[in-house]
PDB file of N, CA and C in Angstrom:
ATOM      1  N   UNK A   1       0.848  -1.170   0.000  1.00  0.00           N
ATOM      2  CA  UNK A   1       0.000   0.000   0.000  1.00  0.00           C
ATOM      3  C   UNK A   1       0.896   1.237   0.000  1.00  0.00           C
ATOM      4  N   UNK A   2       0.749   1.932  -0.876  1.00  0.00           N
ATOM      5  CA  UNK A   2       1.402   3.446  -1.144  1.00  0.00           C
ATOM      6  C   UNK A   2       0.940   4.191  -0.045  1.00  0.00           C
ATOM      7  N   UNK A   3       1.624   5.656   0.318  1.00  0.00           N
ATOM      8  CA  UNK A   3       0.825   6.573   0.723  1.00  0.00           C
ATOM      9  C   UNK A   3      -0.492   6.906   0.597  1.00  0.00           C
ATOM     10  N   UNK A   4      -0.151   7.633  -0.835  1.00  0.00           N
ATOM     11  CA  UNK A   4      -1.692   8.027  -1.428  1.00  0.00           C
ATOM     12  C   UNK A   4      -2.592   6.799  -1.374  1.00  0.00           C
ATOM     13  N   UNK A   5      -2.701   5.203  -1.771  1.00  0.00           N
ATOM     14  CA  UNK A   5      -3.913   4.173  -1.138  1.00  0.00           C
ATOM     15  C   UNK A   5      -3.727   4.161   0.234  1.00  0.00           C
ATOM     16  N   UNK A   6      -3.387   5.377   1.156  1.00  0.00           N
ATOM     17  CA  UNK A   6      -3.371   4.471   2.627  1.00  0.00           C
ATOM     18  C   UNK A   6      -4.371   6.228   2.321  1.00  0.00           C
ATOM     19  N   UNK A   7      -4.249   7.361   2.273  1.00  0.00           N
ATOM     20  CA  UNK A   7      -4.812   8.512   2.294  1.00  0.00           C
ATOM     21  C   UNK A   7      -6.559   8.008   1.602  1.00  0.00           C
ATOM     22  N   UNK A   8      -6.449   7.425   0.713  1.00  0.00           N
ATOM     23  CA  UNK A   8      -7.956   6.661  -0.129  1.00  0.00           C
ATOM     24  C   UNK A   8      -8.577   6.475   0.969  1.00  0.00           C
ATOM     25  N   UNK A   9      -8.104   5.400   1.441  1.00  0.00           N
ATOM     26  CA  UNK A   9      -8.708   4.283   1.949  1.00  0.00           C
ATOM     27  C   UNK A   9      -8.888   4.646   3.743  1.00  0.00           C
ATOM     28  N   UNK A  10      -8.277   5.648   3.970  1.00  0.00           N
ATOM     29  CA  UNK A  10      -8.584   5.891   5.083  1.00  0.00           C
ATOM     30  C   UNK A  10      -9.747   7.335   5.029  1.00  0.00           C
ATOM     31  N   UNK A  11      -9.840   8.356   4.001  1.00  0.00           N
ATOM     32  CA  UNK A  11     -10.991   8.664   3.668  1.00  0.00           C
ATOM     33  C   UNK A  11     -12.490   8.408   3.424  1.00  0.00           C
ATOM     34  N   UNK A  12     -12.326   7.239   2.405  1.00  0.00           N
ATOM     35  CA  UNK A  12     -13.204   6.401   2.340  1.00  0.00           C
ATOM     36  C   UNK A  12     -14.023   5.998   3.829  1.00  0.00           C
ATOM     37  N   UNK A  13     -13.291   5.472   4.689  1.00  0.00           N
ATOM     38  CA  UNK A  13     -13.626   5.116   6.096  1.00  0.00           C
ATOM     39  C   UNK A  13     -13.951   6.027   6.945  1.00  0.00           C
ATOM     40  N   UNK A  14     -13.316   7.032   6.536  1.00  0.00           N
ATOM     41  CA  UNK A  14     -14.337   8.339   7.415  1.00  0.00           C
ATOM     42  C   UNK A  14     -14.741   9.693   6.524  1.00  0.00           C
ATOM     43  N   UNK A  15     -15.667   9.127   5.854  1.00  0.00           N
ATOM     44  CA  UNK A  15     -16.450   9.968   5.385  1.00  0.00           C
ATOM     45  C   UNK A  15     -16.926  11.453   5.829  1.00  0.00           C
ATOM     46  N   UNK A  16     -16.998  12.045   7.351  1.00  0.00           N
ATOM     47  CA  UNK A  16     -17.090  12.754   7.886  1.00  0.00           C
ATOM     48  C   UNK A  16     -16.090  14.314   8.003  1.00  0.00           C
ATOM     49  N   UNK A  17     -14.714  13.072   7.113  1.00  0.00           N
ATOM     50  CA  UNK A  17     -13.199  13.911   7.134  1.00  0.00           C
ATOM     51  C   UNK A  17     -13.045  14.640   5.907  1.00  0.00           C
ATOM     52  N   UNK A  18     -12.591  16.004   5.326  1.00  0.00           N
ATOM     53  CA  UNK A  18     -12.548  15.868   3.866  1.00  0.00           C
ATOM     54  C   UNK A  18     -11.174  15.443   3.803  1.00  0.00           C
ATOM     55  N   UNK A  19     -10.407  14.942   2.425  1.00  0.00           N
ATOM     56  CA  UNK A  19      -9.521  14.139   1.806  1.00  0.00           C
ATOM     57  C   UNK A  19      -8.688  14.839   1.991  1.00  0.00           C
ATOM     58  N   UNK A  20      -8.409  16.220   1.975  1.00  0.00           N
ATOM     59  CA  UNK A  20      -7.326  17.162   2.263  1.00  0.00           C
ATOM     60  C   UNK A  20      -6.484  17.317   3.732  1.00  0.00           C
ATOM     61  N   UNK A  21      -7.554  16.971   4.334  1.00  0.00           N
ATOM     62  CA  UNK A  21      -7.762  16.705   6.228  1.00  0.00           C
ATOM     63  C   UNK A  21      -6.463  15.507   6.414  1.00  0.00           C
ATOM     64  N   UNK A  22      -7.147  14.371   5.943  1.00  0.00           N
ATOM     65  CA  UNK A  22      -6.328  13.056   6.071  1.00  0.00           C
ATOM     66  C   UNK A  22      -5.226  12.637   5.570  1.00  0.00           C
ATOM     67  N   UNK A  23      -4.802  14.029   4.391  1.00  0.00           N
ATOM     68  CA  UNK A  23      -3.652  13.599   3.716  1.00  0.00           C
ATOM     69  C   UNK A  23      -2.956  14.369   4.984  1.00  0.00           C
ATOM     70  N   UNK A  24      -3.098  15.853   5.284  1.00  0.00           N
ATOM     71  CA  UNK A  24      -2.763  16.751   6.491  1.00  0.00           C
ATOM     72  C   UNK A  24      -2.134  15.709   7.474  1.00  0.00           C
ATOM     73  N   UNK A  25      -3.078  14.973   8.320  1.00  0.00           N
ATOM     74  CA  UNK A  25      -2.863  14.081   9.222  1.00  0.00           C
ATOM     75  C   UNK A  25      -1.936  12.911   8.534  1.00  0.00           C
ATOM     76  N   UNK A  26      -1.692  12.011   7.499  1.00  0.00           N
ATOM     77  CA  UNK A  26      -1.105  10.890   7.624  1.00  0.00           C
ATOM     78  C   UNK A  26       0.308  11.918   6.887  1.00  0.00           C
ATOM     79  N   UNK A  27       0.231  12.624   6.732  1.00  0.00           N
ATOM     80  CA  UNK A  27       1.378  13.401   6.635  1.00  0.00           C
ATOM     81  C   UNK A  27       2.196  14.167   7.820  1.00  0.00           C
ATOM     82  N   UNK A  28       1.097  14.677   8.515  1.00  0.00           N
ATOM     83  CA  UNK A  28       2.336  15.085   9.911  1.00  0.00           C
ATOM     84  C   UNK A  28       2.844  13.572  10.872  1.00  0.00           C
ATOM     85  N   UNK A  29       1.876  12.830  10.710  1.00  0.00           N
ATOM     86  CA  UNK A  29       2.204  11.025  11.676  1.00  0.00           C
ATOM     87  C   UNK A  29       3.659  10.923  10.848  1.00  0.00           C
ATOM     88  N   UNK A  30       3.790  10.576   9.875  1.00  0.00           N
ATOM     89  CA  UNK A  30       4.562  10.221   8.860  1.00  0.00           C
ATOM     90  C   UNK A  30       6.073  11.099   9.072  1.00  0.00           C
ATOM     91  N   UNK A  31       5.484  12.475   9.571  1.00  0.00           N
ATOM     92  CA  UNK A  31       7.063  13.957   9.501  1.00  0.00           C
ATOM     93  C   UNK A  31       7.324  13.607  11.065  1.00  0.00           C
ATOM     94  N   UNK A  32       6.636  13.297  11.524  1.00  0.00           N
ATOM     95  CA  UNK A  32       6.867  13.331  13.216  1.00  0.00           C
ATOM     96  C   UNK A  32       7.738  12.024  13.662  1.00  0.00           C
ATOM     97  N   UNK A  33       7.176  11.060  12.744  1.00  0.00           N
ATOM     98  CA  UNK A  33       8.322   9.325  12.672  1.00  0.00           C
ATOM     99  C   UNK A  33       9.536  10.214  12.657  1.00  0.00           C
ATOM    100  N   UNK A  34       9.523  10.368  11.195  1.00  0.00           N
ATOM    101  CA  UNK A  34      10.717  10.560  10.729  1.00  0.00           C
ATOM    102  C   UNK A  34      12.113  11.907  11.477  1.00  0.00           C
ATOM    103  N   UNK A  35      11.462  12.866  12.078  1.00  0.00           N
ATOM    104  CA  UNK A  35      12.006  13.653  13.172  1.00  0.00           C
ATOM    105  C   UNK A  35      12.075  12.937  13.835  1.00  0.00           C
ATOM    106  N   UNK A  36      11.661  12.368  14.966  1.00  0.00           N
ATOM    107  CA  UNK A  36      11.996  11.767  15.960  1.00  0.00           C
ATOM    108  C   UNK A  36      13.296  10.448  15.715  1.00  0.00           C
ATOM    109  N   UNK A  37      12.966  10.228  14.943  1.00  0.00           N
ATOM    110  CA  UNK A  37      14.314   8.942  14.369  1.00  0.00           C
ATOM    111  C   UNK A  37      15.325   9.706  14.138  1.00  0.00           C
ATOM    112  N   UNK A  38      15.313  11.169  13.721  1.00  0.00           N
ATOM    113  CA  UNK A  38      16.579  12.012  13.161  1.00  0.00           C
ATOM    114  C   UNK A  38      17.148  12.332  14.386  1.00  0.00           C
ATOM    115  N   UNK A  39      16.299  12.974  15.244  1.00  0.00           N
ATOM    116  CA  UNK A  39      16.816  13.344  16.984  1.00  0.00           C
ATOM    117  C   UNK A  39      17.672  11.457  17.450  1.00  0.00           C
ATOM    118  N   UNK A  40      17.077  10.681  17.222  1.00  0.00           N
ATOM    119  CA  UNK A  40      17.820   9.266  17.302  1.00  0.00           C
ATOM    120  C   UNK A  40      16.953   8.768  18.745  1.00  0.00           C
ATOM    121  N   UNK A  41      15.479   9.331  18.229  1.00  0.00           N
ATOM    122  CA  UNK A  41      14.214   8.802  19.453  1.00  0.00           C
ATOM    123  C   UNK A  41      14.184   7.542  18.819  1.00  0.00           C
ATOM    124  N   UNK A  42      13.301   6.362  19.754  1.00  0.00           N
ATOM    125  CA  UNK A  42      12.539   5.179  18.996  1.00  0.00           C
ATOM    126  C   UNK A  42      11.198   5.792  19.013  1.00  0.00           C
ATOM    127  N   UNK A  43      10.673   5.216  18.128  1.00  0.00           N
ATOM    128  CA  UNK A  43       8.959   5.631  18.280  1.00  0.00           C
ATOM    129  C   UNK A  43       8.465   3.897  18.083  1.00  0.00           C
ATOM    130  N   UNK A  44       7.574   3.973  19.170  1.00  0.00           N
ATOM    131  CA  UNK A  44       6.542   2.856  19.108  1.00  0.00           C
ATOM    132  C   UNK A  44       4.981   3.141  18.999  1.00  0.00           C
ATOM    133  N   UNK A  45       4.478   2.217  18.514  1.00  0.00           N
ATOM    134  CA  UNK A  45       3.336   1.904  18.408  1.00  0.00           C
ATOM    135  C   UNK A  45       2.950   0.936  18.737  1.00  0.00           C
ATOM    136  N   UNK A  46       1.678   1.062  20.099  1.00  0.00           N
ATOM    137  CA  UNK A  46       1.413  -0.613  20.537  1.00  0.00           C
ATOM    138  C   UNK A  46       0.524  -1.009  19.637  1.00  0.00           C
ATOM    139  N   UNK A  47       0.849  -2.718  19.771  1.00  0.00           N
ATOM    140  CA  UNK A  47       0.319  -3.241  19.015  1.00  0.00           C
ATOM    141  C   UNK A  47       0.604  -3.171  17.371  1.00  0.00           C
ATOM    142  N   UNK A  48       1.339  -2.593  16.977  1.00  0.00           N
ATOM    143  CA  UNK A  48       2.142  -2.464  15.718  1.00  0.00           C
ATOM    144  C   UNK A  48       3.351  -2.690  15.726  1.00  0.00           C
ATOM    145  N   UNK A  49       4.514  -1.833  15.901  1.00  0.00           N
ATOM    146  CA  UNK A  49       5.618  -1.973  16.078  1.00  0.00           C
ATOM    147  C   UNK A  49       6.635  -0.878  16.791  1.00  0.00           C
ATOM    148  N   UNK A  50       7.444  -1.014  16.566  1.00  0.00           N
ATOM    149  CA  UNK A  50       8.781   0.293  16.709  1.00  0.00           C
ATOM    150  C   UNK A  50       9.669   0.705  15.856  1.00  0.00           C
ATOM    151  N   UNK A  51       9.877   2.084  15.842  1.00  0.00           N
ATOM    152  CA  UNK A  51      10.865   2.065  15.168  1.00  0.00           C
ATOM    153  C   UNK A  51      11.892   2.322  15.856  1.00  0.00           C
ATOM    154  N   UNK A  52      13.234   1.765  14.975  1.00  0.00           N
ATOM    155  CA  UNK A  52      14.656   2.663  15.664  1.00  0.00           C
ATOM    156  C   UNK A  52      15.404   2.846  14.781  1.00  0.00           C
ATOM    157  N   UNK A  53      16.803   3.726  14.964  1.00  0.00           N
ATOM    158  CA  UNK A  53      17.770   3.570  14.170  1.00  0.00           C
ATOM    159  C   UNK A  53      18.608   3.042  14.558  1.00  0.00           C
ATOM    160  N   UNK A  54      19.350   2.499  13.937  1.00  0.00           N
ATOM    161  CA  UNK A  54      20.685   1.610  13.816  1.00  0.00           C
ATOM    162  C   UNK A  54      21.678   1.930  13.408  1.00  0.00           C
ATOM    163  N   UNK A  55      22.774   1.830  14.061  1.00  0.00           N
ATOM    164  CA  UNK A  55      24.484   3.124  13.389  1.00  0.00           C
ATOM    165  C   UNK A  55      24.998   1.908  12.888  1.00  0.00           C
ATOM    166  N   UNK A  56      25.768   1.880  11.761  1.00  0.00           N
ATOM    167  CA  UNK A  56      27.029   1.094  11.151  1.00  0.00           C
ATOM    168  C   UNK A  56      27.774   2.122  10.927  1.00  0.00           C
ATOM    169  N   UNK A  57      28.708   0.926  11.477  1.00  0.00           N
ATOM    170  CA  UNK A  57      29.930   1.426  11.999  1.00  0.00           C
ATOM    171  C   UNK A  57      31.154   2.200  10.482  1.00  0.00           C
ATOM    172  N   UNK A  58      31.835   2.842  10.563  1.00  0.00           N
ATOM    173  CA  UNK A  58      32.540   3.104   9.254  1.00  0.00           C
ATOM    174  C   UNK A  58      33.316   1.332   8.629  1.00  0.00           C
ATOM    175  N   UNK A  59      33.417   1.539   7.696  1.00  0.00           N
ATOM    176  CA  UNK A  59      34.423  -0.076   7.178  1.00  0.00           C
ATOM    177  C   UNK A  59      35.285   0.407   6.175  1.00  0.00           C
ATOM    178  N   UNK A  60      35.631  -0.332   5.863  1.00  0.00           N
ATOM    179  CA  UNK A  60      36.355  -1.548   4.322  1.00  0.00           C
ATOM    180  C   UNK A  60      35.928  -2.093   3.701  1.00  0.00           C
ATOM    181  N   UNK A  61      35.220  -1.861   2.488  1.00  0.00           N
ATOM    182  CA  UNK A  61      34.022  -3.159   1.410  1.00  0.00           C
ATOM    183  C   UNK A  61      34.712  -3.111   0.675  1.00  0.00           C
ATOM    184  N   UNK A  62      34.733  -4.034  -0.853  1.00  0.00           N
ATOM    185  CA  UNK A  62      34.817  -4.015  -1.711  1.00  0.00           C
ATOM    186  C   UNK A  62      34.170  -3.402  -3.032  1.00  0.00           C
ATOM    187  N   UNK A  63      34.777  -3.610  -3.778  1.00  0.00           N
ATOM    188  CA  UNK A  63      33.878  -3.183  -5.071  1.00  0.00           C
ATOM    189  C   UNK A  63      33.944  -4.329  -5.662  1.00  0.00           C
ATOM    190  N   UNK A  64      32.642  -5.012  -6.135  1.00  0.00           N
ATOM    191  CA  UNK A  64      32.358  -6.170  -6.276  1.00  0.00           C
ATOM    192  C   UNK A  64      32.982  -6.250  -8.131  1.00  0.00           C
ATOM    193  N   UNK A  65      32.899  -5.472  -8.631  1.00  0.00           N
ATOM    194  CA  UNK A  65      33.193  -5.440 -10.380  1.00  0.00           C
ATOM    195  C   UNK A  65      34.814  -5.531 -10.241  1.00  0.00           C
ATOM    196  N   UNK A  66      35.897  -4.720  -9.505  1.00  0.00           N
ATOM    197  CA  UNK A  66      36.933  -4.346  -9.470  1.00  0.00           C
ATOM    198  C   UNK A  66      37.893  -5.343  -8.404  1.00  0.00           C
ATOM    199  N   UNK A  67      37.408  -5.376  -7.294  1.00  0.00           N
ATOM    200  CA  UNK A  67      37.741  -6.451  -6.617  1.00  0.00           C
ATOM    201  C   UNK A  67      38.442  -5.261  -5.219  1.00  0.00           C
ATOM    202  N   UNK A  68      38.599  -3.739  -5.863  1.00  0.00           N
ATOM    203  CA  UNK A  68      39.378  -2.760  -4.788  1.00  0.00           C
ATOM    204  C   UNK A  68      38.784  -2.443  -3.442  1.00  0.00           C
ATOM    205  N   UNK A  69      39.771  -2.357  -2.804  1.00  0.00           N
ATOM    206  CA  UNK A  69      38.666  -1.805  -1.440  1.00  0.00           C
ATOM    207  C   UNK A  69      38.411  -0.228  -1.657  1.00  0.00           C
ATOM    208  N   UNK A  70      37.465  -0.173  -0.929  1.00  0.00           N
ATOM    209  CA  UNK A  70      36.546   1.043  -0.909  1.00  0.00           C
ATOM    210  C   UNK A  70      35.801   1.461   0.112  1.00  0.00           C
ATOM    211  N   UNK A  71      36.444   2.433   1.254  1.00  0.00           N
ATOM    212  CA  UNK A  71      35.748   3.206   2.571  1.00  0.00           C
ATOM    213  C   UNK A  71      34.559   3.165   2.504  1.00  0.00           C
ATOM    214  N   UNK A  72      33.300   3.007   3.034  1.00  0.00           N
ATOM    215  CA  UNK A  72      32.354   3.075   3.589  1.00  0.00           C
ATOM    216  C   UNK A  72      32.160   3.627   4.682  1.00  0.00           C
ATOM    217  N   UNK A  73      31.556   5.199   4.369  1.00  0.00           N
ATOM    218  CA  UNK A  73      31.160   5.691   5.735  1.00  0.00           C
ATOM    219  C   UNK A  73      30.062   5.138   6.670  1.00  0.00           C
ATOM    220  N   UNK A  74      30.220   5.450   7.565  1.00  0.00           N
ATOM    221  CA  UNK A  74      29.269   5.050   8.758  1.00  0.00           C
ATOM    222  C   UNK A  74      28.256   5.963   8.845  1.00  0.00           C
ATOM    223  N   UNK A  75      26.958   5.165   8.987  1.00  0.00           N
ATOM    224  CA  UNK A  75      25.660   5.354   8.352  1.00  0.00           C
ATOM    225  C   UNK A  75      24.826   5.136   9.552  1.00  0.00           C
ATOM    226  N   UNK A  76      23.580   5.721   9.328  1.00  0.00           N
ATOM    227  CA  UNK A  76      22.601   5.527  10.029  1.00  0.00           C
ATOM    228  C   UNK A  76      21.523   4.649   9.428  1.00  0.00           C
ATOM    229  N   UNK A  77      21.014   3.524  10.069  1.00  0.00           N
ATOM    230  CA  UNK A  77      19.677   3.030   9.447  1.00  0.00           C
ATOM    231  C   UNK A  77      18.326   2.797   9.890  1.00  0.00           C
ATOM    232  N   UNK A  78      17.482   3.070   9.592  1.00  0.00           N
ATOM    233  CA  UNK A  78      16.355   2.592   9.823  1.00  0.00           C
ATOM    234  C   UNK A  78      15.988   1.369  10.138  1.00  0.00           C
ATOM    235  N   UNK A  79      15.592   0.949  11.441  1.00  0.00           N
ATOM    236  CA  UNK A  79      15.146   0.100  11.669  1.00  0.00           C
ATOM    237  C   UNK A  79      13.240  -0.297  12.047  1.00  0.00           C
ATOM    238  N   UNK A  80      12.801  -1.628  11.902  1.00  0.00           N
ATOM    239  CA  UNK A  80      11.244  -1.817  12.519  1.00  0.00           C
ATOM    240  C   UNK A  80      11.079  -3.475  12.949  1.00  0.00           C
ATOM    241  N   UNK A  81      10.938  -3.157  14.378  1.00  0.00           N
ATOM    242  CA  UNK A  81      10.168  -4.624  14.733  1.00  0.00           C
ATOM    243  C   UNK A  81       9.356  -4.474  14.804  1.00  0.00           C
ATOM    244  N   UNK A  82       8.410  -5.553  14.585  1.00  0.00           N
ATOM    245  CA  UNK A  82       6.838  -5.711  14.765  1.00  0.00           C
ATOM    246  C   UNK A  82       6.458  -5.516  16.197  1.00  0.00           C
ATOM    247  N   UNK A  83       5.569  -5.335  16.557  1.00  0.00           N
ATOM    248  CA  UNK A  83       5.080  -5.747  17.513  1.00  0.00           C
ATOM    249  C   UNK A  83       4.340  -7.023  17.668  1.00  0.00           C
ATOM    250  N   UNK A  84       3.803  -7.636  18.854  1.00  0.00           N
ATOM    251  CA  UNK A  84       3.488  -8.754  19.200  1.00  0.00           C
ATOM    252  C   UNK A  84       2.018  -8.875  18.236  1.00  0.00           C
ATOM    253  N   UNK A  85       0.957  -8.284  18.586  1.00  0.00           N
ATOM    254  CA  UNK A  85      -0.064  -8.567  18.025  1.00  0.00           C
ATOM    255  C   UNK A  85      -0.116  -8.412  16.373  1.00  0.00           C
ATOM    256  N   UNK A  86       0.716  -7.238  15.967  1.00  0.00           N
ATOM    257  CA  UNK A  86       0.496  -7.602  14.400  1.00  0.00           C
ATOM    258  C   UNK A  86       1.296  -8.717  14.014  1.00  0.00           C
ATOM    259  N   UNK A  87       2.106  -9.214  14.593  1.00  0.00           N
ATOM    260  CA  UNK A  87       2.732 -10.305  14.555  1.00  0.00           C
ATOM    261  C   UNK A  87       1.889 -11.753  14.504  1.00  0.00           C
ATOM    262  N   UNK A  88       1.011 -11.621  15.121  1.00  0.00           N
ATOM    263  CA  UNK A  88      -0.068 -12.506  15.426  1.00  0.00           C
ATOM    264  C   UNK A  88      -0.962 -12.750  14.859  1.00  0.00           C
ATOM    265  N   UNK A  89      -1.648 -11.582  14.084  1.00  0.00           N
ATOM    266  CA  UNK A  89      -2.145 -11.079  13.132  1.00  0.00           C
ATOM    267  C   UNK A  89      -1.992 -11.841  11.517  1.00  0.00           C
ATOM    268  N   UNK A  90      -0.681 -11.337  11.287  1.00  0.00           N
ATOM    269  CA  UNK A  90       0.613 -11.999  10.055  1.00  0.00           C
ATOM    270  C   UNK A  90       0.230 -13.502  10.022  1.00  0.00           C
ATOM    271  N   UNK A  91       0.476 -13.876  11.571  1.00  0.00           N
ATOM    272  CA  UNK A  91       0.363 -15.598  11.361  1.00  0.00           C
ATOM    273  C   UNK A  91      -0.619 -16.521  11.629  1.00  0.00           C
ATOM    274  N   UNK A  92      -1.776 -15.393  11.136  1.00  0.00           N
ATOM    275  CA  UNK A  92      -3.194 -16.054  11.619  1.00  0.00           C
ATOM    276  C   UNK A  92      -3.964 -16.608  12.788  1.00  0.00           C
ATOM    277  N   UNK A  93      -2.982 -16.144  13.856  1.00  0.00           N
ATOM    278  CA  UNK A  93      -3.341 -16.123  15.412  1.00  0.00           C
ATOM    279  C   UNK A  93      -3.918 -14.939  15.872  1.00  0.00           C
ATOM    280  N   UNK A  94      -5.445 -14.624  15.399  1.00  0.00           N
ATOM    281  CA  UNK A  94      -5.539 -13.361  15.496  1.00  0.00           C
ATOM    282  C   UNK A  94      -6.853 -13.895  16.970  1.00  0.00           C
ATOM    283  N   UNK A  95      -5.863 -13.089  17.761  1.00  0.00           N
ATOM    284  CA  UNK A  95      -7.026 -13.371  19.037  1.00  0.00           C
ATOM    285  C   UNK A  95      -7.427 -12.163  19.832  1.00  0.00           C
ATOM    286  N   UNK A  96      -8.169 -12.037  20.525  1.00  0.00           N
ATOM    287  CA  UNK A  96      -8.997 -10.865  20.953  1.00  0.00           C
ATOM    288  C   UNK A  96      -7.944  -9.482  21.774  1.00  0.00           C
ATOM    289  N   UNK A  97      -8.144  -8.682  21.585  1.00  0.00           N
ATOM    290  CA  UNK A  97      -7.553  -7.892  22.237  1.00  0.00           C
ATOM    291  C   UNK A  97      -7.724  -8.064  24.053  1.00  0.00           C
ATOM    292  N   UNK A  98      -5.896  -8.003  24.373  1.00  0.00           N
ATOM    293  CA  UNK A  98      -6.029  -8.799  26.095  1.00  0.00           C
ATOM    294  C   UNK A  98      -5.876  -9.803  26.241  1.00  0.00           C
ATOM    295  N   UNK A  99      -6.372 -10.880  25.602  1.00  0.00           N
ATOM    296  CA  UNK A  99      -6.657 -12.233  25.743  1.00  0.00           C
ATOM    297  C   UNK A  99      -5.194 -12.505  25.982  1.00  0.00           C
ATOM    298  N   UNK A 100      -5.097 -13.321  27.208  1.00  0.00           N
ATOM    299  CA  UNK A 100      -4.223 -14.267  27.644  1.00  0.00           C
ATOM    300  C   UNK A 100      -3.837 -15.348  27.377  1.00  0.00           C
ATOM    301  N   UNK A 101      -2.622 -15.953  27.197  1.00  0.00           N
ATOM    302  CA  UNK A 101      -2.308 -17.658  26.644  1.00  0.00           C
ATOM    303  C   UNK A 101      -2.586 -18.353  27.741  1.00  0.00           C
ATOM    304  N   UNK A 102      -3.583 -19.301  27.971  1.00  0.00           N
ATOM    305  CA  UNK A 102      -3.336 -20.394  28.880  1.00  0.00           C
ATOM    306  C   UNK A 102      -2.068 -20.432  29.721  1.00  0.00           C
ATOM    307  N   UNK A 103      -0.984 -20.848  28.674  1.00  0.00           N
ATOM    308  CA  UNK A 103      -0.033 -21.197  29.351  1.00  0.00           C
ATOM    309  C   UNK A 103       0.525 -19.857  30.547  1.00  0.00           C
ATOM    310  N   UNK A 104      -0.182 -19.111  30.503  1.00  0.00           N
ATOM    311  CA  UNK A 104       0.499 -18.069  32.054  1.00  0.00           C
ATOM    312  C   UNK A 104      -0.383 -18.012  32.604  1.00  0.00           C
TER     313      UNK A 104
END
């Protein structure tokens, strides 16, 4: 799903919103991730996931055509774990919100 089908489709669902509104909103959610990951915050979402970033470290790679080495600066990356329930979700264990495993 693109942006713009997540802006559709979440219009569609609230009819009450105009389309300009919801692009507004999944656009500041979207600037506010992405700041907060730049400051080097995690952002979570329960029941969805987290994000974080991840530093690599500077190196030594190759150049795969040439065979030479070649510096690689040290980078920042984007990272996302799931969270538990969309996880659950994914693997067709979709059980009620709360609901407890037996086993505890």
């Amino acid at each position: 799903m693109t942006k713009s089908e997540l802006i559709l489709r979440l219009a569609e669902l609230n009819p009450h919103l105009f389309q300009r509104d919801v692009e507004r909103i999944v656009s500041t959610i979207f600037d506010e991730i992405a700041k907060a990951l730049a400051r080097g915050d995690r952002v979570e979402l329960r029941g969805f996931g987290a994000f974080s970033v991840k530093r690599r470290a500077q190196r030594t790679g190759r150049n795969p055509r040439t065979g030479e080495a070649v510096d690689v600066a040290a980078k920042a990356i984007p990272y996302f774990k799931t969270g538990k329930q969309l996880r659950d979700r994914l693997n067709g264990e979709d059980t009620p919100e709360g609901a407890k495993d037996a086993a505890t």
